[in-house]
Protein backbone atom coordinates (compact mmCIF):
# COMPACT_ATOMS: atom_id res chain seq x y z
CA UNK A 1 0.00 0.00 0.00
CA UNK A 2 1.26 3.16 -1.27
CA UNK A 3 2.50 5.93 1.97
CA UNK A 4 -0.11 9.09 2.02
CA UNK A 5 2.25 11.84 1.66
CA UNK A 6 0.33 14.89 1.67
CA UNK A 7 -1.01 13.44 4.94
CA UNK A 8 2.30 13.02 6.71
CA UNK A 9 3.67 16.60 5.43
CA UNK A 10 1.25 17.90 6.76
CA UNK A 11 1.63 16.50 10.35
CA UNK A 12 5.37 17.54 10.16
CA UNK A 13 4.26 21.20 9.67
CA UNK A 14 2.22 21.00 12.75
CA UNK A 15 5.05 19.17 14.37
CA UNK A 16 7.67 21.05 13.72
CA UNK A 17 8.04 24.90 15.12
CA UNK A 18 8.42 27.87 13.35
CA UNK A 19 6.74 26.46 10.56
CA UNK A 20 3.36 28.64 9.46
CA UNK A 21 0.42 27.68 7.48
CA UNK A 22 -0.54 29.82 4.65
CA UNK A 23 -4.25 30.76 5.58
CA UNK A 24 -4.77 33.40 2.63
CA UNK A 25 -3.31 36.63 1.09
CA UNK A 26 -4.71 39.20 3.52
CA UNK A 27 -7.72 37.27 4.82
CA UNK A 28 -6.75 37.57 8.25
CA UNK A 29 -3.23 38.98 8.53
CA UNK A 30 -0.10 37.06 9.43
CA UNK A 31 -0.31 34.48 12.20
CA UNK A 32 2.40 32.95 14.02
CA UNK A 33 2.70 28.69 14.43
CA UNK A 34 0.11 28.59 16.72
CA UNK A 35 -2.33 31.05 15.19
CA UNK A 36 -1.76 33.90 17.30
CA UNK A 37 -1.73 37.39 15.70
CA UNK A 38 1.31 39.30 14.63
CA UNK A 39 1.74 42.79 15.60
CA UNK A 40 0.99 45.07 12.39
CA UNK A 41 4.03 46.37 10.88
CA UNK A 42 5.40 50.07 11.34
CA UNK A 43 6.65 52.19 8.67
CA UNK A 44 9.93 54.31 9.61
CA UNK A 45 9.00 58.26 9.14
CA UNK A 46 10.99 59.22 6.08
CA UNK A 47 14.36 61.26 6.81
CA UNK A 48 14.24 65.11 6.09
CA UNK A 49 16.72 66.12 3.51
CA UNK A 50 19.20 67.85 5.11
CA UNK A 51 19.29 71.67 3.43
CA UNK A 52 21.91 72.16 0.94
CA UNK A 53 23.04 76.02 0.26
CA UNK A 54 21.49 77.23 -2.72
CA UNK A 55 23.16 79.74 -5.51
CA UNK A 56 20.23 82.71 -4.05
CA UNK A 57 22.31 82.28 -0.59
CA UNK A 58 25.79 83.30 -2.12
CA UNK A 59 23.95 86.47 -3.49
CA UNK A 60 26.03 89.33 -2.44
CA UNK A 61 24.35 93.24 -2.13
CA UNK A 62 25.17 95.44 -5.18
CA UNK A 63 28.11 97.47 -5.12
CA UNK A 64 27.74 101.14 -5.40
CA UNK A 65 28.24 101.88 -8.96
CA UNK A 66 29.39 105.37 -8.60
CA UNK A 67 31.71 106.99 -5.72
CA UNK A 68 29.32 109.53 -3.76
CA UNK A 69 32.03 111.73 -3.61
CA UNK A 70 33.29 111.63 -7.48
CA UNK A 71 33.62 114.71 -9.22
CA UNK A 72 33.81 116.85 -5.86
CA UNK A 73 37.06 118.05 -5.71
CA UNK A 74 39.04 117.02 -2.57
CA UNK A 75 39.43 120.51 -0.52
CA UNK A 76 35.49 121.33 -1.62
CA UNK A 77 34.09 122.89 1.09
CA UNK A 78 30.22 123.31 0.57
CA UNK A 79 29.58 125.98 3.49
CA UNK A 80 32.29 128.22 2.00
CA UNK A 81 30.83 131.93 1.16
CA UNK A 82 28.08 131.13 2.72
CA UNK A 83 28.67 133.46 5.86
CA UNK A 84 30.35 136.21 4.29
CA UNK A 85 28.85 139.26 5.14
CA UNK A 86 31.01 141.96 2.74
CA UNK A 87 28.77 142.55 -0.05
CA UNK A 88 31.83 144.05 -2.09
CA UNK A 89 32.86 140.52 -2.12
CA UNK A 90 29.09 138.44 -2.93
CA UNK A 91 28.77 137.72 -6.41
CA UNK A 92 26.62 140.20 -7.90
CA UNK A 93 23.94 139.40 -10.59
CA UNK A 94 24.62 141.03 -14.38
CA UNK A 95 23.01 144.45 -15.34
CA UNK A 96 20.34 144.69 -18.18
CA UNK A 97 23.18 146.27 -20.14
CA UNK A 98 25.57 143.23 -19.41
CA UNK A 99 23.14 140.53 -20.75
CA UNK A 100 22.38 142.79 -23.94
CA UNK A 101 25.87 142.77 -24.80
CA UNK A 102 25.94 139.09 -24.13
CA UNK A 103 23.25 138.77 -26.34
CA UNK A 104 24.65 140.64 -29.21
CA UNK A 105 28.07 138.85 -28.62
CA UNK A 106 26.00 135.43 -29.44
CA UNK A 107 24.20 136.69 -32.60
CA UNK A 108 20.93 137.20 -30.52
CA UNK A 109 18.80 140.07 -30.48
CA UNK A 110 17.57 140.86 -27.30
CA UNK A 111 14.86 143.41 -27.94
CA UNK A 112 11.80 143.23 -30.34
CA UNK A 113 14.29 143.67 -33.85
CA UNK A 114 14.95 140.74 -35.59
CA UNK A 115 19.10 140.85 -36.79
CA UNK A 116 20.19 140.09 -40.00
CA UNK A 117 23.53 137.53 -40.39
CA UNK A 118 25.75 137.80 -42.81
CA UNK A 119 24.43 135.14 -45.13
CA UNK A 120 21.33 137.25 -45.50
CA UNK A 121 18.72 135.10 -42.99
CA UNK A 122 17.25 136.82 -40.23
CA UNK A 123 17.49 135.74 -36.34
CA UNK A 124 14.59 136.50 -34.24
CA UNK A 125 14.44 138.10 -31.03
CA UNK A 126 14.18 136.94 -27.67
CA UNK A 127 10.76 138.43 -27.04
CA UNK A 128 9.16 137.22 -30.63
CA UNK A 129 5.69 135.02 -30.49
CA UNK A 130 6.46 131.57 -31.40
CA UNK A 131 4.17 131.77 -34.33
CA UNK A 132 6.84 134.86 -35.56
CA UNK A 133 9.37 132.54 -34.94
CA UNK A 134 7.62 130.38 -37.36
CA UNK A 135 6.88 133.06 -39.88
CA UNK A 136 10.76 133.90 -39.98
CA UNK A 137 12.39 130.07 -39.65
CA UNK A 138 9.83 129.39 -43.13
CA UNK A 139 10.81 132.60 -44.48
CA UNK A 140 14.83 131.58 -44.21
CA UNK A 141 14.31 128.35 -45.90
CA UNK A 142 13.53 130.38 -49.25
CA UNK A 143 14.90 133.54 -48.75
CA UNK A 144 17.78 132.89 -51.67
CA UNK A 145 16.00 131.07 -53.54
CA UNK A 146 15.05 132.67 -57.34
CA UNK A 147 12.08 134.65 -58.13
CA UNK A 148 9.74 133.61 -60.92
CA UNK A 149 6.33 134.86 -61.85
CA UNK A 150 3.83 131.92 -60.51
CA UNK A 151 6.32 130.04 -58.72
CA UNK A 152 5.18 128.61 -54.96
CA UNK A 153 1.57 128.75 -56.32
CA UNK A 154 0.92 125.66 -57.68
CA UNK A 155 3.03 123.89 -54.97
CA UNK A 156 4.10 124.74 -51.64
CA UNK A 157 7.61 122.86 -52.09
CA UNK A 158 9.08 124.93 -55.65
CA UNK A 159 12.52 125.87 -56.59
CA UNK A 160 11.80 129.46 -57.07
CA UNK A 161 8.56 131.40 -55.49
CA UNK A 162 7.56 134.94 -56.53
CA UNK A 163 6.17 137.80 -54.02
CA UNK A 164 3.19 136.62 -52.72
CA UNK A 165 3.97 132.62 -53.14
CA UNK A 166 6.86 133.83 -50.57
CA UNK A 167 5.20 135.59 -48.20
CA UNK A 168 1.98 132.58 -48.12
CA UNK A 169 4.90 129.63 -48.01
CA UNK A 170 6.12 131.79 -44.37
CA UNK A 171 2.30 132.46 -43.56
CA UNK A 172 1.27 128.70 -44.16
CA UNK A 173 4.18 127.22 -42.15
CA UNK A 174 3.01 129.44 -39.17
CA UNK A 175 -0.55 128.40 -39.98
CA UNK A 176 -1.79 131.87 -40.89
CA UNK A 177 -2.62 130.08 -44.43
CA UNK A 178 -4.17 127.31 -46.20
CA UNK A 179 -3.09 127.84 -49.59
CA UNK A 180 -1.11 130.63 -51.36
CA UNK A 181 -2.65 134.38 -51.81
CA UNK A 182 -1.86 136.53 -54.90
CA UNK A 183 -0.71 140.23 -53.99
CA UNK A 184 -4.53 141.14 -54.63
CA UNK A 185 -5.72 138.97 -52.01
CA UNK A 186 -3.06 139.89 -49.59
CA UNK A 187 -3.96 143.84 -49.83
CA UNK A 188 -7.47 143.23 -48.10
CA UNK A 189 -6.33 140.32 -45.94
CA UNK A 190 -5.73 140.04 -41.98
CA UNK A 191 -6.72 143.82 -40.43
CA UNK A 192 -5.75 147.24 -41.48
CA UNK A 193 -2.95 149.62 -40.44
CA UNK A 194 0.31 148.08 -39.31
CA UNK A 195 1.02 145.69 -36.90
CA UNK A 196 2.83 144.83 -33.77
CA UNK A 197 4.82 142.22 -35.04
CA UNK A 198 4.30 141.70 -38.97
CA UNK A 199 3.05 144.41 -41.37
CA UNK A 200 2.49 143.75 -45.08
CA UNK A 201 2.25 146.27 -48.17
CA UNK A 202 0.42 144.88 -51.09
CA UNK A 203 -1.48 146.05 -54.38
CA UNK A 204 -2.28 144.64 -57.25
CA UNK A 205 1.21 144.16 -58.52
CA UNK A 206 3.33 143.48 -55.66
CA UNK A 207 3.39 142.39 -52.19
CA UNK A 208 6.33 142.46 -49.32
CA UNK A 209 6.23 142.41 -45.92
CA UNK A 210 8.68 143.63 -42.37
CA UNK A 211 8.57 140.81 -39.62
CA UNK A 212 10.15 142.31 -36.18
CA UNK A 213 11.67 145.19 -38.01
CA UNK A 214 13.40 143.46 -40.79
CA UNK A 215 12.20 143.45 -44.74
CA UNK A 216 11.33 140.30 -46.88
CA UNK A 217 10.97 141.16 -50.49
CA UNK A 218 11.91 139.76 -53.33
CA UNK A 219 13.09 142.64 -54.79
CA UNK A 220 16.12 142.64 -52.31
CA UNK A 221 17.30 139.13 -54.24
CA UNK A 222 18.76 141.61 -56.79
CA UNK A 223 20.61 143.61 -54.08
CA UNK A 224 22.20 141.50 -51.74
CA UNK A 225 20.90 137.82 -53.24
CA UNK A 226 18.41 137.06 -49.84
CA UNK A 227 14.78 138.55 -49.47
CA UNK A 228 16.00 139.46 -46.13
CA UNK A 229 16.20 143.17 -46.04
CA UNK A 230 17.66 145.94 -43.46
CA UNK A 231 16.51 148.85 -45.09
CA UNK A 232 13.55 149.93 -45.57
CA UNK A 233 11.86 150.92 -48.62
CA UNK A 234 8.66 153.09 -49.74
CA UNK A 235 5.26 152.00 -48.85
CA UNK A 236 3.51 154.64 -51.28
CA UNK A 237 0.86 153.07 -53.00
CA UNK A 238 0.17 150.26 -50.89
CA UNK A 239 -2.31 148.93 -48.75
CA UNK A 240 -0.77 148.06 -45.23
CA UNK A 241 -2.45 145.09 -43.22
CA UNK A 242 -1.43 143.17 -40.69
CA UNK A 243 -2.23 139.66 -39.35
CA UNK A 244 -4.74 139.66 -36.69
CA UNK A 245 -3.29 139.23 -33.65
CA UNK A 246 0.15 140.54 -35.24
């Protein structure tokens, strides 16, 4: 008769100590030999990284670009003068006639007269409007340029302009105009009489005009080569105007 061996294994398990019987994956937990229950299993708390320094830690503060002190020289004393008490020896502010002279040293005019350089373009004076500042700077850009009959009136931008197309190119840059005036036109525009700043003599042939003092006709391009004029010439038989305002 053949030995049942399942039989006798399994009475050696039970014999033998230490040895466990399987009772199922998680049916009941683990068991020891005799069945009684294990203590559950405790998972460690995980280890805190220890901190490592970081590139933001070796930041340093930023240097001071610039010296506080560079530029001041080294024996400047910053209270110095200011508790003198001789007014023979406080600086003293310049005179009315100091800055004129300054002013005509630099090409300037200092009163209400535009100057005349060289060249034959005009400067205008401290105390002009900007709008006769305008008038002059448009003026200047044609000043040399040739005269002929119709130029500057079908065109604002022309290589030659005659009387009136120069005196509406100057007017239009200011914004006095919208479009060129024949010498007609400009004897009953703006207001009568002359004019603070700008006076114009027109009729029906010609047309010039004085800004701060100083002439721009085109017949001065035959005398010195610029409309730019210093003297004057006669206004007989013209109507005078003026811009309004002017």
């Amino acid at each position: 008769m053949k030995p049942r061996v399942p039989v006798i294994a399994a009475l050696l398990a039970l014999a033998v100590p230490g040895v466990a019987v399987v009772s199922g994956c998680g049916a009941s937990g683990e068991s020891d030999a005799t069945g009684a229950q294990l203590a559950p299993r405790t998972t460690a708390a995980p280890q805190q990284p220890q901190y490592e320094e970081q590139a933001v830690d070796q930041l340093q503060r930023n240097p001071t670009a610039v010296d506080p002190d560079a530029g001041v020289r080294t024996n400047f004393d910053p209270n110095e003068g200011a508790h003198e008490s001789d007014p023979a020896k406080l600086a003293k502010p310049l005179t009315d006639a100091q800055i004129r002279a300054e002013l005509e040293r630099s090409g300037i005019p200092s009163g209400d007269r535009a100057a005349l350089t060289p060249d034959g373009l005009a400067v205008a004076p401290l105390g002009a409007p900007d709008v006769v500042r305008s008038i002059i700077s448009a003026a200047n850009t044609i000043a040399r340029l040739p005269y002929r009959y119709g130029g500057g009136h079908g065109t604002w931008t022309d290589t030659a302009y005659d009387c009136s197309a120069s005196i509406s190119f100057a007017f239009a840059a200011a914004g006095l105009l919208d479009r060129p005036l024949v010498s007609g036109d400009l004897a009953q525009w703006g207001e009568a009489g002359p004019g603070r700043w700008i006076t114009i003599y027109a009729n029906g042939g010609h047309v010039y005009m004085y800004v701060a003092g100083l002439r721009f006709d085109t017949s001065g391009l035959r005398v010195t080569g610029s409309r730019w004029q210093a003297d004057p010439r006669s206004g007989a038989g013209f109507a005078v105007r003026h811009p309004v305002g002017l």
